[in-house]
Structures are given as structure tokens and as C-alpha cells.
N, C-alpha and C. Protein backbone atom coordinates (compact mmCIF):
# COMPACT_ATOMS: atom_id res chain seq x y z
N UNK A 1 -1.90 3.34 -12.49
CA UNK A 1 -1.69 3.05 -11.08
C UNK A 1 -0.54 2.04 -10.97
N UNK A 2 0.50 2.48 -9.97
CA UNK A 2 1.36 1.33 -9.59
C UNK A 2 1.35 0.82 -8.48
N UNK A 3 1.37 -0.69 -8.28
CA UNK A 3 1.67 -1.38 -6.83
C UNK A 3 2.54 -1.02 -6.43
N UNK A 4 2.80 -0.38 -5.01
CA UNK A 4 3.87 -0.22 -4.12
C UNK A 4 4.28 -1.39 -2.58
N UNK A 5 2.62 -1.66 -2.59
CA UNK A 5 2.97 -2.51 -1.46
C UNK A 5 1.69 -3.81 -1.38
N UNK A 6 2.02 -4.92 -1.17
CA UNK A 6 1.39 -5.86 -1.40
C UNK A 6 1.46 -6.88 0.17
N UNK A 7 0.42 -6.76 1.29
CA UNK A 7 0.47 -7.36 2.59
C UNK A 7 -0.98 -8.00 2.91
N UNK A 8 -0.47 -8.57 3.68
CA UNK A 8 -2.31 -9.32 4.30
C UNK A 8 -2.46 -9.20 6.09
N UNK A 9 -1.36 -7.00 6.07
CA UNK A 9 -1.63 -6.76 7.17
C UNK A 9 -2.64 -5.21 7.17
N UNK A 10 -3.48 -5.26 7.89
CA UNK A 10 -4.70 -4.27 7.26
C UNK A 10 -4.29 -3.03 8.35
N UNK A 11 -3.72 -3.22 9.05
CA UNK A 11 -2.84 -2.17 10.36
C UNK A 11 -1.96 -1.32 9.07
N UNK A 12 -1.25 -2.17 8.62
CA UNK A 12 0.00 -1.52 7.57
C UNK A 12 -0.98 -0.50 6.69
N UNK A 13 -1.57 -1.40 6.01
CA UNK A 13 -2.08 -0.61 5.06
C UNK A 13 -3.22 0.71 5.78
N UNK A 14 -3.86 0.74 6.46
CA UNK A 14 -4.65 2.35 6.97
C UNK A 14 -4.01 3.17 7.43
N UNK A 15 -1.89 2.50 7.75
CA UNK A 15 -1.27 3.84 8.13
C UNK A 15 -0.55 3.91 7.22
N UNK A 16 -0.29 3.36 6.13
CA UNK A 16 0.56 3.85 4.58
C UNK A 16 -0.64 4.53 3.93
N UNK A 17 -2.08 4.60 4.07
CA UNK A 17 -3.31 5.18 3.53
C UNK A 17 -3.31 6.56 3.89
N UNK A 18 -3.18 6.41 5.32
CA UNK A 18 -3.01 8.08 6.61
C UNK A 18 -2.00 8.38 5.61
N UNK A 19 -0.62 8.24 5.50
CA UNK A 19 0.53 8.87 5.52
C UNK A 19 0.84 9.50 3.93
N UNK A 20 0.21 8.90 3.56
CA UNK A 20 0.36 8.95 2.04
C UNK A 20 -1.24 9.91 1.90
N UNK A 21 -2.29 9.28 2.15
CA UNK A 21 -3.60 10.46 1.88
C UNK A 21 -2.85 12.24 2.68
N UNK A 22 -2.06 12.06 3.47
CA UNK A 22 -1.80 13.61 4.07
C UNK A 22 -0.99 14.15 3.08
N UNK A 23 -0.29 13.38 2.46
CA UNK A 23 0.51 13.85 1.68
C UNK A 23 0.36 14.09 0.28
N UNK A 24 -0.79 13.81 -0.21
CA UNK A 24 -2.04 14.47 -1.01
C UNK A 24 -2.01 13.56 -2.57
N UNK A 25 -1.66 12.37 -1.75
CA UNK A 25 -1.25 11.18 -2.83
C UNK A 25 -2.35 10.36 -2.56
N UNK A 26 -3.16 10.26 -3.92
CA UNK A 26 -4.25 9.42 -4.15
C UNK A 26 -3.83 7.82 -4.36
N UNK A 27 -4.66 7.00 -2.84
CA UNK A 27 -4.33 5.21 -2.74
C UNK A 27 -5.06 4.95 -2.73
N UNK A 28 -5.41 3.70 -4.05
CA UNK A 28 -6.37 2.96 -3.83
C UNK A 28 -6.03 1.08 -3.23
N UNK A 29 -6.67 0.95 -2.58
CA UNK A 29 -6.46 -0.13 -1.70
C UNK A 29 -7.32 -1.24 -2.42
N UNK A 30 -6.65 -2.32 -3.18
CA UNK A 30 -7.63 -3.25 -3.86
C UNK A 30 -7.38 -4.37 -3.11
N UNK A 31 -8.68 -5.22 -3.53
CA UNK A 31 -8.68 -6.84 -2.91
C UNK A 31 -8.84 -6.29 -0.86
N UNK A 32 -9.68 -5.47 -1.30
CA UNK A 32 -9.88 -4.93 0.26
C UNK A 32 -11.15 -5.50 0.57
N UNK A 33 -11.92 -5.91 -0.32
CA UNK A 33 -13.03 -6.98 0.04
C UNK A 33 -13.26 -8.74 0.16
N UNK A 34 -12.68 -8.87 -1.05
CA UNK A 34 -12.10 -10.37 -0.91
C UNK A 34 -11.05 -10.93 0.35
N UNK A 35 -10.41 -9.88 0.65
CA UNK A 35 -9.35 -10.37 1.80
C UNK A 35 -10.02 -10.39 3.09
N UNK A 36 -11.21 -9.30 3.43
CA UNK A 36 -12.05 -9.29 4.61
C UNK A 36 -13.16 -10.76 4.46
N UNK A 37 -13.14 -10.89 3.14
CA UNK A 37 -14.26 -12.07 3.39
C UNK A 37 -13.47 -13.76 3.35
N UNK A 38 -12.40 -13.50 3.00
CA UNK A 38 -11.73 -14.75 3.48
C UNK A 38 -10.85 -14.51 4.76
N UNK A 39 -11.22 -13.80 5.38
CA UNK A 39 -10.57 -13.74 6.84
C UNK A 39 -9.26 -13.40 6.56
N UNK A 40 -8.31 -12.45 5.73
CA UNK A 40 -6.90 -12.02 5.57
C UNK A 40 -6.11 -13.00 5.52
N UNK A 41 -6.56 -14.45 4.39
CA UNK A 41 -5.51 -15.10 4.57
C UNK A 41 -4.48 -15.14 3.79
N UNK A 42 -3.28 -15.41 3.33
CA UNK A 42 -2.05 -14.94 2.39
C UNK A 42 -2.47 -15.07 1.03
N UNK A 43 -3.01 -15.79 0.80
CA UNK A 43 -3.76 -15.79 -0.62
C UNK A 43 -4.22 -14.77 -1.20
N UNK A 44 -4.74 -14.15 -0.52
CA UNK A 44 -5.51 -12.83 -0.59
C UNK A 44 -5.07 -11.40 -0.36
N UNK A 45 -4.19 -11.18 -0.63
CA UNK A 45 -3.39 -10.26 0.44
C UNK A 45 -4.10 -8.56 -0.02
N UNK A 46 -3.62 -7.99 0.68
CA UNK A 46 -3.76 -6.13 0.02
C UNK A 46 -3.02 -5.24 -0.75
N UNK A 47 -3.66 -4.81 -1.83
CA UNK A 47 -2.40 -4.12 -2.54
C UNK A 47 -2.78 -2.42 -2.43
N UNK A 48 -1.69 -2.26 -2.23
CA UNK A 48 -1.73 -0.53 -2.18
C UNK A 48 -1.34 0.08 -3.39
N UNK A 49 -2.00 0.68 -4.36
CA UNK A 49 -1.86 1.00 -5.46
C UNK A 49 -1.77 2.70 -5.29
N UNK A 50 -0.73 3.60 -5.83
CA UNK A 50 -0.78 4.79 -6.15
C UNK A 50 -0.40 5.02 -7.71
N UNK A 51 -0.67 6.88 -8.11
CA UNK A 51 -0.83 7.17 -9.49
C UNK A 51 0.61 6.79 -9.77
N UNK A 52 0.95 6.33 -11.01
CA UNK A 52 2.18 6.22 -11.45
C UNK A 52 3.89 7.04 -11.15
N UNK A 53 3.11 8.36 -11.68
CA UNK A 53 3.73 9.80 -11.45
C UNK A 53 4.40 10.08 -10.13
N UNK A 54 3.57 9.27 -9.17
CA UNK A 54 3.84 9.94 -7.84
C UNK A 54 4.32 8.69 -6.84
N UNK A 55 4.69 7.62 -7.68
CA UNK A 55 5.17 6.14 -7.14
C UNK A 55 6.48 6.64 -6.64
N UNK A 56 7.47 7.72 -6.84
CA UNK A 56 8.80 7.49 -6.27
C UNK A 56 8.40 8.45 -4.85
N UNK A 57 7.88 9.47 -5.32
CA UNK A 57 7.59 10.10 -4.23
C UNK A 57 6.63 9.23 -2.62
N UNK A 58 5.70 8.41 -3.14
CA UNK A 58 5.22 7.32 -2.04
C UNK A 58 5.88 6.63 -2.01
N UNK A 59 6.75 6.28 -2.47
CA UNK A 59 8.21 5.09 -1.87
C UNK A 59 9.29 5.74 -0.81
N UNK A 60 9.36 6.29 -1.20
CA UNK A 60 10.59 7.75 -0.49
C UNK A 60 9.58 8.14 0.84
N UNK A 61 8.52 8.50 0.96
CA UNK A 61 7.82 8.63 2.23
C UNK A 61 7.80 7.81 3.28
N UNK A 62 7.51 6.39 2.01
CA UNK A 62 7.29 4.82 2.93
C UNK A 62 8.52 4.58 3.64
N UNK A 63 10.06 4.66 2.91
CA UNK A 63 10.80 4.63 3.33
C UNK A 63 11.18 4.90 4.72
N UNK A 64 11.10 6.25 4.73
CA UNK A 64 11.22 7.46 5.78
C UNK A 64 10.09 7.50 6.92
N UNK A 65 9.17 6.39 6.48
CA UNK A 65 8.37 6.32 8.14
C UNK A 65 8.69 4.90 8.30
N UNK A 66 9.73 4.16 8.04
CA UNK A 66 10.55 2.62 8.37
C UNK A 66 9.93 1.79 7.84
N UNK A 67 8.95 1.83 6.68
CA UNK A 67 8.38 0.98 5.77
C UNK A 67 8.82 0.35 4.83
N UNK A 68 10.07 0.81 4.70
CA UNK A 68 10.76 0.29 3.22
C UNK A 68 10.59 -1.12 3.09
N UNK A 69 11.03 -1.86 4.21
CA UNK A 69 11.25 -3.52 3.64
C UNK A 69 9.57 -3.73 2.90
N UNK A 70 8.76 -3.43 2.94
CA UNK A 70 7.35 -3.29 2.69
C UNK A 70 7.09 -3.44 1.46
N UNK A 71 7.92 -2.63 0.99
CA UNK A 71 7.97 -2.53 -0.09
C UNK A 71 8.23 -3.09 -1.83
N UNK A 72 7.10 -2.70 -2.87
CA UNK A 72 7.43 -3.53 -3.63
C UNK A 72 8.20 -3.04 -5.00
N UNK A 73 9.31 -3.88 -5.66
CA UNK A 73 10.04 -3.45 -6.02
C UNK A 73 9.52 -2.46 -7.61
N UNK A 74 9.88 -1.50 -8.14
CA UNK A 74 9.51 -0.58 -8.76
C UNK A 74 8.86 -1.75 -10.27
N UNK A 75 8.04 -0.91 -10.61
CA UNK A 75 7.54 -1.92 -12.07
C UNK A 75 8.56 -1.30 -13.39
């Protein structure tokens, strides 16, 4: 799994989840519990993790729905 996007905005992340789950790219969303129980504060933030393989292809999507700055830089 690679990080693509790392925020402590939970709006961002259920529509990079939508956009990317339609597009038949498996995201797992970690620190999605710890960040709800400390109230989303920067410490804590959300990471959007997809399969390795398919990291350029969910970057290139993110891009193209004006997400890019979002974005985290390739591993």
C-alpha cells in the first residue's frame, strides 16, 4: 500500500474514497479512528492509502478532479 494523501479533512477524504472506489481502486483510510476520537486535530491527520500498482493511476485521477495540491509526493 502507498500513501497518496495525508489530511485532517474528512470531506476530502469520502470524496477521494467515492472517486477512486468508482474507479475500482481499493482505499484504505487509516488513523480513521484515532482522528475521530481526538476531534481531527493536526496531529492526527488521515491517510489515504492505495495498492502500490495502482498509485499513478489514483494520482492522475486526483489530479483531474483538482486534488493535486493534496497530494503526497510519490514514495
Amino acid at each position: 500500500m502507498e500513501e497518496i494523501i495525508r489530511t485532517p479533512d474528512p470531506v476530502l477524504v469520502g470524496a477521494v474514497e467515492a472517486l477512486l472506489g468508482a474507479e475500482g481502486i481499493a482505499v484504505l483510510v487509516a488513523d480513521r479512528h484515532i482522528s475521530a476520537i481526538e476531534a481531527r486535530i493536526v496531529a492526527f491527520p488521515l491517510r489515504v492509502l492505495v495498492p502500490a500498482d495502482q498509485a499513478d493511476r489514483a494520482r492522475r485521477l486526483i489530479r483531474e478532479a483538482g486534488w493535486g495540491d493534496e497530494l503526497r509526493p510519490p514514495a
